[in-house]
Protein backbone atom coordinates (compact mmCIF):
# COMPACT_ATOMS: atom_id res chain seq x y z
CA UNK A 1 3.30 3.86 22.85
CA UNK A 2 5.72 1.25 23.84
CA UNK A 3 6.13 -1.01 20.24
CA UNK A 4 8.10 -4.35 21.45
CA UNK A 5 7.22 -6.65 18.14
CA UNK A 6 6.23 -5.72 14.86
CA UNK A 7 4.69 -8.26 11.91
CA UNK A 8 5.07 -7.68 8.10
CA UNK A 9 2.64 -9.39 5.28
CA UNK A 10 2.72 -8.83 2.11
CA UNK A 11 -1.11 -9.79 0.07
CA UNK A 12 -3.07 -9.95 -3.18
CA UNK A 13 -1.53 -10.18 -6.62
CA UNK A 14 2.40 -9.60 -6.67
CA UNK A 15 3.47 -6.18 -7.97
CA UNK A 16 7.62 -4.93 -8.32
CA UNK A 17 7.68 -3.26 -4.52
CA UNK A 18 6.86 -5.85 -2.14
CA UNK A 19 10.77 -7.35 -2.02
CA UNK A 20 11.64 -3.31 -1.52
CA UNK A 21 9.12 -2.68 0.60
CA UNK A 22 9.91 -5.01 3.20
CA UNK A 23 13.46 -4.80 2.81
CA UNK A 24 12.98 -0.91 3.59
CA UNK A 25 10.94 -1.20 6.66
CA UNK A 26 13.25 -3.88 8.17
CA UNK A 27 16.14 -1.26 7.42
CA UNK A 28 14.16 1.36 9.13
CA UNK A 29 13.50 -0.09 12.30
CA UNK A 30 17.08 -1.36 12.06
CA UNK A 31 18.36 2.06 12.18
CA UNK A 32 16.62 3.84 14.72
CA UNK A 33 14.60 1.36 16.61
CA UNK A 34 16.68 -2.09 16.34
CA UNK A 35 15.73 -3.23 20.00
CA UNK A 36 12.26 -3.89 18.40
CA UNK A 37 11.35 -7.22 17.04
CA UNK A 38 10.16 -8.18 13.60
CA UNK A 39 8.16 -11.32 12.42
CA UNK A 40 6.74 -12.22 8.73
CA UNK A 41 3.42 -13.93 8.10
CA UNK A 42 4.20 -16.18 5.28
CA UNK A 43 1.95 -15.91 2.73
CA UNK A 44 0.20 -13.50 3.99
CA UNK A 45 -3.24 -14.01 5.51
CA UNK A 46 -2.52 -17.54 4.67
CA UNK A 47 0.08 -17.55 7.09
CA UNK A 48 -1.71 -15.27 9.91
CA UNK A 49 -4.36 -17.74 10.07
CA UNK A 50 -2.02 -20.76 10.32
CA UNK A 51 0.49 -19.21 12.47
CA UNK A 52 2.93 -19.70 9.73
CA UNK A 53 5.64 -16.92 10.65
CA UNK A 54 9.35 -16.69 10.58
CA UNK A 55 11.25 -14.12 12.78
CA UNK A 56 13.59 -11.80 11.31
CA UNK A 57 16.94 -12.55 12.81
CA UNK A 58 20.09 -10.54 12.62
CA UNK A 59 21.51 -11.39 9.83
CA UNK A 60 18.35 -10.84 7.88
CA UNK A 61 18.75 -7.67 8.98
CA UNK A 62 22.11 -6.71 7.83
CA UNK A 63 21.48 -8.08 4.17
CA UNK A 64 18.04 -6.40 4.59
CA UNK A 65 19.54 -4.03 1.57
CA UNK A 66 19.85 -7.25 -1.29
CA UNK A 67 16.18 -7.44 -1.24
CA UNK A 68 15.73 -4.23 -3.47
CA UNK A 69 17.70 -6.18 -5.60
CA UNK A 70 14.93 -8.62 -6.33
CA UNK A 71 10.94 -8.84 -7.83
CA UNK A 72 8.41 -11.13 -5.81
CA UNK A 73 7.82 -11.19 -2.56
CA UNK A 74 10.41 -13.01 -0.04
CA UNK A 75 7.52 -13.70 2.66
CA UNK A 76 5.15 -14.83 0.13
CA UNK A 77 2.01 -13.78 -0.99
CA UNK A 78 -1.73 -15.47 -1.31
CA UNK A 79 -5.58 -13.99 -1.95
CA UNK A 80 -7.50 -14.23 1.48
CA UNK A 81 -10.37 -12.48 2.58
CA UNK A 82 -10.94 -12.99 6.23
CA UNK A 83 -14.81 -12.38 6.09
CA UNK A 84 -15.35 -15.15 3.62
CA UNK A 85 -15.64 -17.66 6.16
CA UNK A 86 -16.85 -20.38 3.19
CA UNK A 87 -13.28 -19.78 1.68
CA UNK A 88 -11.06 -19.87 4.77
CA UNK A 89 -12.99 -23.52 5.81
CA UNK A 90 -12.61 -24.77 2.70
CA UNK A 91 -9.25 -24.17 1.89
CA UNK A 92 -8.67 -25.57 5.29
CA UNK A 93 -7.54 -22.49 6.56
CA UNK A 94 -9.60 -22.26 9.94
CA UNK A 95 -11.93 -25.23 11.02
CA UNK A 96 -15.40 -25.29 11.04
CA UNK A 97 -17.48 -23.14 12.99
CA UNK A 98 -14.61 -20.58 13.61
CA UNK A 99 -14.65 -16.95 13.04
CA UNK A 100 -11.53 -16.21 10.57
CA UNK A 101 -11.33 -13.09 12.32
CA UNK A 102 -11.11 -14.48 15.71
CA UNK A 103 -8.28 -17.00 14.85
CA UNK A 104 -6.44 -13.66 13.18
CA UNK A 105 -6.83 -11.66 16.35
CA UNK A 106 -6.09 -14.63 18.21
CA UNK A 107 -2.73 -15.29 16.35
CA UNK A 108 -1.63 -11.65 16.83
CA UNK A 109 -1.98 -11.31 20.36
CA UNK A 110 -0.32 -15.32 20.76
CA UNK A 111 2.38 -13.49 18.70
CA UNK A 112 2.50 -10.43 21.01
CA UNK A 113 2.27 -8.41 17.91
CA UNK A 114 1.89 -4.52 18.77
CA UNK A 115 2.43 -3.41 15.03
CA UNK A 116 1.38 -5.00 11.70
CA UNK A 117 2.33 -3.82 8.51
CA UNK A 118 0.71 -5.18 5.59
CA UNK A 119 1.60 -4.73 2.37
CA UNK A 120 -0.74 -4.69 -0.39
CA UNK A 121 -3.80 -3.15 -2.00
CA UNK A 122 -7.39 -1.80 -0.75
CA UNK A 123 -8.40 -5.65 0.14
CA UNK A 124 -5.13 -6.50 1.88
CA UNK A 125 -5.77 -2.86 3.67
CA UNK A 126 -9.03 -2.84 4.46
CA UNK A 127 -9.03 -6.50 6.01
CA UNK A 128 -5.94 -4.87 7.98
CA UNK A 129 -8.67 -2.32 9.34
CA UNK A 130 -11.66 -5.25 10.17
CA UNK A 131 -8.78 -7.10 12.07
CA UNK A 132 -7.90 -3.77 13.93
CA UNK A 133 -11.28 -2.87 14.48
CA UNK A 134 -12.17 -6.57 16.04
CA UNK A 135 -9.30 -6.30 18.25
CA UNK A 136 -9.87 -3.31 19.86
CA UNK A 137 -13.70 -4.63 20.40
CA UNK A 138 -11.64 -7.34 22.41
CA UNK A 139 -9.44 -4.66 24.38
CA UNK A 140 -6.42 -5.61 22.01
CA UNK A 141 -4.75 -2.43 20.48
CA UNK A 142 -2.69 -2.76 17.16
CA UNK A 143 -1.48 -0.50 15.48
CA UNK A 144 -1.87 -1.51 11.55
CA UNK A 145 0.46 0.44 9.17
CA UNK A 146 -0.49 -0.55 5.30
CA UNK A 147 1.89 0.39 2.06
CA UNK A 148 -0.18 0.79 -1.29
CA UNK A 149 0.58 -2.27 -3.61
CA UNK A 150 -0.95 -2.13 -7.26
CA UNK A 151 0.07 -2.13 -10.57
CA UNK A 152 -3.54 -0.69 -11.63
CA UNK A 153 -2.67 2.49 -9.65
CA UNK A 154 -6.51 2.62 -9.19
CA UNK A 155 -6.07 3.03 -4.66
CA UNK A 156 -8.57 5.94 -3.36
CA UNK A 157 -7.18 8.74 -2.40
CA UNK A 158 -4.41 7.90 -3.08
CA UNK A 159 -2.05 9.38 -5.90
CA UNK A 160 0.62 6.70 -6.80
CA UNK A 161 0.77 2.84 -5.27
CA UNK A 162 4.13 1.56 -5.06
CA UNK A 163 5.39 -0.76 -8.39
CA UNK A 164 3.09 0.97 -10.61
CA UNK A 165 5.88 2.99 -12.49
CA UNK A 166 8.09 -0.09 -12.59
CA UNK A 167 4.81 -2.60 -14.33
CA UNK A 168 5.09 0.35 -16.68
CA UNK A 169 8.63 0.15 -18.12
CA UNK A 170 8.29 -3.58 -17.34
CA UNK A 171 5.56 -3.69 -19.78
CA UNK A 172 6.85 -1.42 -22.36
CA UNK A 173 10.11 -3.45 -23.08
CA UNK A 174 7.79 -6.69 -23.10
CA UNK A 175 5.58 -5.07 -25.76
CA UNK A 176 8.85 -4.60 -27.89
CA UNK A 177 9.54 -7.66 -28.35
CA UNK A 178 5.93 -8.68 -28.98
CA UNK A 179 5.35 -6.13 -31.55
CA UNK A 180 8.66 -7.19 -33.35
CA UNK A 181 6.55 -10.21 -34.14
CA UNK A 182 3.94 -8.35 -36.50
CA UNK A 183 6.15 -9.48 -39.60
CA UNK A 184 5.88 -12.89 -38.65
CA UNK A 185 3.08 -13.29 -41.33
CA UNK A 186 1.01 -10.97 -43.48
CA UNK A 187 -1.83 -8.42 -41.91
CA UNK A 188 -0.85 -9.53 -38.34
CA UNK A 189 -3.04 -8.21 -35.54
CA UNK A 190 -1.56 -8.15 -32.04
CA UNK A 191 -3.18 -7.37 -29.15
CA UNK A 192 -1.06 -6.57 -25.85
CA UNK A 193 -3.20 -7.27 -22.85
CA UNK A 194 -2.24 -4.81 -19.88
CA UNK A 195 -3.46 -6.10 -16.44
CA UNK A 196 -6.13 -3.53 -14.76
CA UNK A 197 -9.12 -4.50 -13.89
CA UNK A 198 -11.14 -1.45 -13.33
CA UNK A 199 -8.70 1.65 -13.99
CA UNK A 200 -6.94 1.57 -17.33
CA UNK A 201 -3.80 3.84 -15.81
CA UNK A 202 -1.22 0.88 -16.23
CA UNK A 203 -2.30 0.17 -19.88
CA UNK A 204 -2.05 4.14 -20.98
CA UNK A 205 1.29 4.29 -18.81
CA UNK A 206 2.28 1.45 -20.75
CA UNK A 207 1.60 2.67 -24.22
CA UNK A 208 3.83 6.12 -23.11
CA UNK A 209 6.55 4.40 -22.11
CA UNK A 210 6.75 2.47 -25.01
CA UNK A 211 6.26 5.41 -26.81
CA UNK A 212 8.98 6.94 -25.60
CA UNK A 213 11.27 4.08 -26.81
CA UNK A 214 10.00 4.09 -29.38
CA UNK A 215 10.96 8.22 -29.83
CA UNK A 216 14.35 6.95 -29.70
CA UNK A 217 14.90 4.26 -32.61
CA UNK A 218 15.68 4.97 -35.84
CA UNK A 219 14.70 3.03 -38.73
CA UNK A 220 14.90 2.07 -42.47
CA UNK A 221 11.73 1.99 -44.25
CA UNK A 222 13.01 0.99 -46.97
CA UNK A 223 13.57 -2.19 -46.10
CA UNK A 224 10.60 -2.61 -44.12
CA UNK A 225 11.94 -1.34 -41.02
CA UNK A 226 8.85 1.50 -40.42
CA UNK A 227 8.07 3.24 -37.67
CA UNK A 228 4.92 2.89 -38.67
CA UNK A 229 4.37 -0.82 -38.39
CA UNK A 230 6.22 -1.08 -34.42
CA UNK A 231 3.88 1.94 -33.79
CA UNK A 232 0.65 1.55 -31.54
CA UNK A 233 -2.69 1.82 -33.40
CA UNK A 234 -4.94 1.52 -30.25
CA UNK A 235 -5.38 2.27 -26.47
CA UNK A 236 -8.50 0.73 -24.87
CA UNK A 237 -8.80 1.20 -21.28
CA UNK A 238 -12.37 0.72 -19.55
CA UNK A 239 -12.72 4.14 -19.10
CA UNK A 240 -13.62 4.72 -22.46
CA UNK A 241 -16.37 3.78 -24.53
CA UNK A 242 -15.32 1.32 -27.53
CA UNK A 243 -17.30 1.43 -30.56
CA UNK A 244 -16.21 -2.02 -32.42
CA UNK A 245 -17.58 -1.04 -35.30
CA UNK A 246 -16.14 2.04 -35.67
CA UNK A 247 -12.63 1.37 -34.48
CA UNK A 248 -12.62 -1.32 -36.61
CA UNK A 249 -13.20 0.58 -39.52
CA UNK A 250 -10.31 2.76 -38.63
CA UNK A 251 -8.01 -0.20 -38.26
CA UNK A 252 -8.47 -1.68 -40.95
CA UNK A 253 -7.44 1.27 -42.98
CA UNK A 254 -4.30 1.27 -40.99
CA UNK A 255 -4.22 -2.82 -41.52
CA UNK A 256 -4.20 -2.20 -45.50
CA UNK A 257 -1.74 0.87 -45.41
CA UNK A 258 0.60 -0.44 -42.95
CA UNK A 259 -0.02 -3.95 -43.32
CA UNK A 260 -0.08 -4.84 -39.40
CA UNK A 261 -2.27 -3.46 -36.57
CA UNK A 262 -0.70 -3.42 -32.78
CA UNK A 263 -3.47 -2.75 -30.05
CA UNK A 264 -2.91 -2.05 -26.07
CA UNK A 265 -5.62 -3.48 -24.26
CA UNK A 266 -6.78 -2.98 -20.36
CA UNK A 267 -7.59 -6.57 -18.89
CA UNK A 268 -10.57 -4.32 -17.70
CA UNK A 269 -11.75 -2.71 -21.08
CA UNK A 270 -15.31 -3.99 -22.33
CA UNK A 271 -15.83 -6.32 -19.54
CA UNK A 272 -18.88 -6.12 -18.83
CA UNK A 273 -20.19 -6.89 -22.09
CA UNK A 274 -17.79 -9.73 -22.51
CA UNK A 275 -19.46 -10.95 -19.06
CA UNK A 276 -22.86 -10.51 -20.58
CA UNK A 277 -22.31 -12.48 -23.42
CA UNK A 278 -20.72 -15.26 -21.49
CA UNK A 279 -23.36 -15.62 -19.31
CA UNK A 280 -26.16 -15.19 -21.71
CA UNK A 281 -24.49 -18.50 -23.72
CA UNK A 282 -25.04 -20.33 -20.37
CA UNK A 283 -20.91 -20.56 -19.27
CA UNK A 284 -20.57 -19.86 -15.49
CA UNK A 285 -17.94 -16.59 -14.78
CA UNK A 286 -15.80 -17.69 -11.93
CA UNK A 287 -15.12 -15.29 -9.48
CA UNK A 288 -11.88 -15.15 -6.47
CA UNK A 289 -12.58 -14.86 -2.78
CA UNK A 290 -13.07 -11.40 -3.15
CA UNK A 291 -15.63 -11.47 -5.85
CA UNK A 292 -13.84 -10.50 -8.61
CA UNK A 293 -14.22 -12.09 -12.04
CA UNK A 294 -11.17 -14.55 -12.79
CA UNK A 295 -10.13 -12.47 -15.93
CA UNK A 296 -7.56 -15.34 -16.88
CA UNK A 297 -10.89 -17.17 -17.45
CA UNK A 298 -12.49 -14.71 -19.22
CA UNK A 299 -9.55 -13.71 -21.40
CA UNK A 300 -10.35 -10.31 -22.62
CA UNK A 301 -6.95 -9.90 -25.18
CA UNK A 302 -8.88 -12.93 -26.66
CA UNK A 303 -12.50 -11.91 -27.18
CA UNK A 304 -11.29 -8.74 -28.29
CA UNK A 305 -9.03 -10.59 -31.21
CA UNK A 306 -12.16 -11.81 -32.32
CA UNK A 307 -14.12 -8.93 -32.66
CA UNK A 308 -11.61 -7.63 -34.39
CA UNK A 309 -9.72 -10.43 -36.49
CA UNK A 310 -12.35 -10.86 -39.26
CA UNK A 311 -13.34 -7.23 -39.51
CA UNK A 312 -9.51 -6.18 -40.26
CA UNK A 313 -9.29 -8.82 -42.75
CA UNK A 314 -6.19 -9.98 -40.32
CA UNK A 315 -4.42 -13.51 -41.47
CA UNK A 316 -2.50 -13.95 -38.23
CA UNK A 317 -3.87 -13.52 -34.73
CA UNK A 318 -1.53 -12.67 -31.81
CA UNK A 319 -2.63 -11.58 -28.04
CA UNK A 320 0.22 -11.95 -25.99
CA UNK A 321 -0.40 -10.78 -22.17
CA UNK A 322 2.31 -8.62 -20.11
CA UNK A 323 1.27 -8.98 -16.91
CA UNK A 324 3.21 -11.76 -14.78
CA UNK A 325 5.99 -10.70 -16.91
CA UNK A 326 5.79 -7.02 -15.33
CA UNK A 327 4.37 -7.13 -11.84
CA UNK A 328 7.20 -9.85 -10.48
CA UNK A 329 10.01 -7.70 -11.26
CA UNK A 330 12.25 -5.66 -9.12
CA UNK A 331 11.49 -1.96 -8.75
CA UNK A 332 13.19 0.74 -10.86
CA UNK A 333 14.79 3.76 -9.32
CA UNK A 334 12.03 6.07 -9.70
CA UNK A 335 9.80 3.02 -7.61
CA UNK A 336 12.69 2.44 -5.24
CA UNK A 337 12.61 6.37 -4.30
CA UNK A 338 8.79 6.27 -3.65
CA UNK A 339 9.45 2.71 -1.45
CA UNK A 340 12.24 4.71 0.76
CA UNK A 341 9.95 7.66 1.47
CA UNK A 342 7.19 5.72 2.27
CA UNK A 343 8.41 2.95 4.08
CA UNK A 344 10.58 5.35 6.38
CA UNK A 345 7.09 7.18 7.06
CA UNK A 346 5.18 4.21 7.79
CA UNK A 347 7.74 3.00 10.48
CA UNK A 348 7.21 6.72 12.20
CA UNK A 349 3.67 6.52 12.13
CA UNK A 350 3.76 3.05 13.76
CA UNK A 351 6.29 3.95 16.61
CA UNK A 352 3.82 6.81 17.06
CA UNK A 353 0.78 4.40 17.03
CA UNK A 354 -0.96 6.01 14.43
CA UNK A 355 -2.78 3.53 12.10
CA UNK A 356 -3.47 4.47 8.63
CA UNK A 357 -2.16 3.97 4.72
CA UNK A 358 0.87 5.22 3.70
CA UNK A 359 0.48 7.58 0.32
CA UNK A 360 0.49 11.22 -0.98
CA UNK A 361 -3.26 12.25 -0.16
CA UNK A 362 -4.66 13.72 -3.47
CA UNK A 363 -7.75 15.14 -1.44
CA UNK A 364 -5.43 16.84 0.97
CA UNK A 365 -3.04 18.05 -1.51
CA UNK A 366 -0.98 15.11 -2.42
CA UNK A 367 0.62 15.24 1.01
CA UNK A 368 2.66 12.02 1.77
CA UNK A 369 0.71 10.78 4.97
CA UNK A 370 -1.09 7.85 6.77
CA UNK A 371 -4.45 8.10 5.87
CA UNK A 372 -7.19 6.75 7.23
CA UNK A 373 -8.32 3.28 6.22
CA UNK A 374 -12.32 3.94 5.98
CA UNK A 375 -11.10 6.53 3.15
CA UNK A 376 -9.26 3.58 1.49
CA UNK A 377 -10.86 2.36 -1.62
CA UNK A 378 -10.20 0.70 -4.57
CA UNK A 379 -11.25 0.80 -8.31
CA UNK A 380 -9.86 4.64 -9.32
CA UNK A 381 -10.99 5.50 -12.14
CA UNK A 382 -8.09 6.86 -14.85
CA UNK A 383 -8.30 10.46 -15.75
CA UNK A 384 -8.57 9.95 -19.74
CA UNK A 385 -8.75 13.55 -19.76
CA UNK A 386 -5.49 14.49 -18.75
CA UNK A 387 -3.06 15.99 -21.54
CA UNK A 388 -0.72 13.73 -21.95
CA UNK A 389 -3.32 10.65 -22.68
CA UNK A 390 -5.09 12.99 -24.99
CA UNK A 391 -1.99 13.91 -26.92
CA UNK A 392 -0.84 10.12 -27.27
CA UNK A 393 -4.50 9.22 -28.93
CA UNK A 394 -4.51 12.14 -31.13
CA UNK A 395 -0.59 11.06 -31.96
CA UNK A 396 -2.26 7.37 -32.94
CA UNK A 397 -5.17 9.04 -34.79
CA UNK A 398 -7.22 7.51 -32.09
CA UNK A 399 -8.67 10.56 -30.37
């Protein structure tokens, strides 16, 4: 396969790879394929269906490197689902009557665009693979290259998305300086809301890394300094059933020996009957393009504080949420290494013309390969039986 112009996007919700990401695959091609050309869709699918583009010039290409410097996304992001045709018209997107689709396929082959790589998770994937599929309907073949982007770490089969280790430590040095806030007034609760949706991975990722910090400190109880009180007192992730009642009974033991309770919450943790309850008072749950629940409507960290505020006898009410904090930020090493491998791979795969998602394959044991998009999926569930999340709950007295 002869690959003359390749097209980057980056989609969804940000998370600390995309900067790296496409930094790496512009490097790549730089190095062993530089005669071939590179565009970026601005804003993603925003920009695909507007024609909104910039081309990747030379000196882009020799700072190419500064960009794993830096969180975000350089070539912008936005949510777009190209089979919501109601959305695209009325965000003005594509005009009435047209098939979002059809201008997307259209734009590619006005663009002469033999390779897209998008950047993002199982939506931004998956709508890679309709607009591949069309195409080739329309004897058009692109090659479509995707790089796992979540913070949730909740992409079928796949074993780790790229920024998920990084929204980790991101979130764990946020959380410090939240919890150092629980002697701001007497029996403080404070609830640190952890973004995941439907896999509670980031929020028990979160609570080790923290924990390891927190391993590290030393302290003076005498003067109040405990370990005790910056210590977590609860993980709730929605993979795990959450008896109020009873949880709130063991809190507020800790709330009268300690004198402060700190809880780590999963955006996704209880939502359904927080959705239930909404909807059974009569409010309307607003949902995205995709369908998803708006959860910065819902505002889990916040129902949860009152479930528990009154029952732990708590005088001061804090729910502070971690999320935009962690997912804009640049990748750590450990992210940056995972980035390299898989960005090199993905510009192999699309010299080769094989279309697919970049990521170790845990149903083909964890090997580092493009895999096929109709096996993409989103919505992993976290393994809450695995040792080390057991340990940590039976460490917080919460197993």
């Amino acid at each position: 396969m002869t690959v003359r112009r390749v097209a980057l996007l980056t989609a969804g919700g940000f998370a600390p790879c995309l900067s790296s990401a496409v930094g790496g695959l512009i490097e790549r091609y730089t190095e062993i394929s530089p005669e071939v050309e590179i565009i970026a869709y601005q804003y993603g699918y925003h920009g695909l269906l507007t024609g909104n583009k910039i081309v990747i010039d030379d000196e882009v290409r020799k700072n190419a490197g500064i960009l794993h410097r830096f969180g975000g996304s350089p070539i912008g992001n936005s949510r777009v689902k190209l089979t919501n045709v109601d959305d695209c018209v009325k965000r003005g997107l594509v005009k009435e009557g047209e098939n979002p689709l059809t201008v997307a396929a259209q734009q590619l082959k006005t663009d002469g665009v033999d390779v897209l790589h998008t950047i993002g998770g199982d939506d931004t994937n998956t709508t890679a693979a309709d607009l591949a599929a069309y195409l080739k309907e329309n004897d058009y073949d692109l090659t479509v290259v995707g790089l796992p982007k979540t913070i949730d770490n909740d992409v079928i089969p796949i074993r780790q998305s790229l920024g998920a280790w990084t929204a980790a430590e991101e979130g764990a040095g946020f959380a410090a300086n939240i919890i150092g806030e629980h002697r701001s007034g007497p029996r403080m609760l404070i609830v640190h809301e952890v973004m995941g949706r439907h896999c509670g991975w980031l929020t028990a990722a979160t609570a080790l890394e923290y924990r390891k910090w927190l391993d590290t400190q030393e302290f003076v109880p005498g003067i109040g300094l405990s370990k005790e009180r910056w210590d977590i007192h609860a993980v709730f992730v929605p993979e795990r059933h959450i008896d109020i009642d009873a949880e709130a009974a063991r809190l507020r033991t800790v709330m009268d020996e300690v004198g402060n309770v700190n809880i780590f919450l999963s955006e996704g943790a209880g939502l359904h009957e927080i959705i239930e309850q909404l909807e059974s008072s009569g409010q309307e749950v607003e949902r995205d393009p995709f369908g998803h629940v708006k959860l910065d409507k819902v505002n889990p960290g916040q129902w949860f504080a009152q479930q528990f505020a009154e029952r732990l006898g708590a005088e001061k009410v804090m729910v502070q949420k971690s999320g935009y904090y962690s997912r804009a930020a640049r990748a750590n090493a450990e992210d940056l290494r995972l980035i390299k491998s898989m960005t090199d791979l993905a510009v192999e795969c699309a010299l080769r013309g094989e279309s697919g998602v970049i990521g170790h394959d845990e149903e083909n044991g964890d090997r580092l390969t493009a895999i096929a998009f109709p096996r993409i999926a989103g919505g992993k569930a976290f393994d809450v039986n695995q040792e080390w999340f057991t340990t940590l709950l039976k460490e917080i007295g919460q197993d």
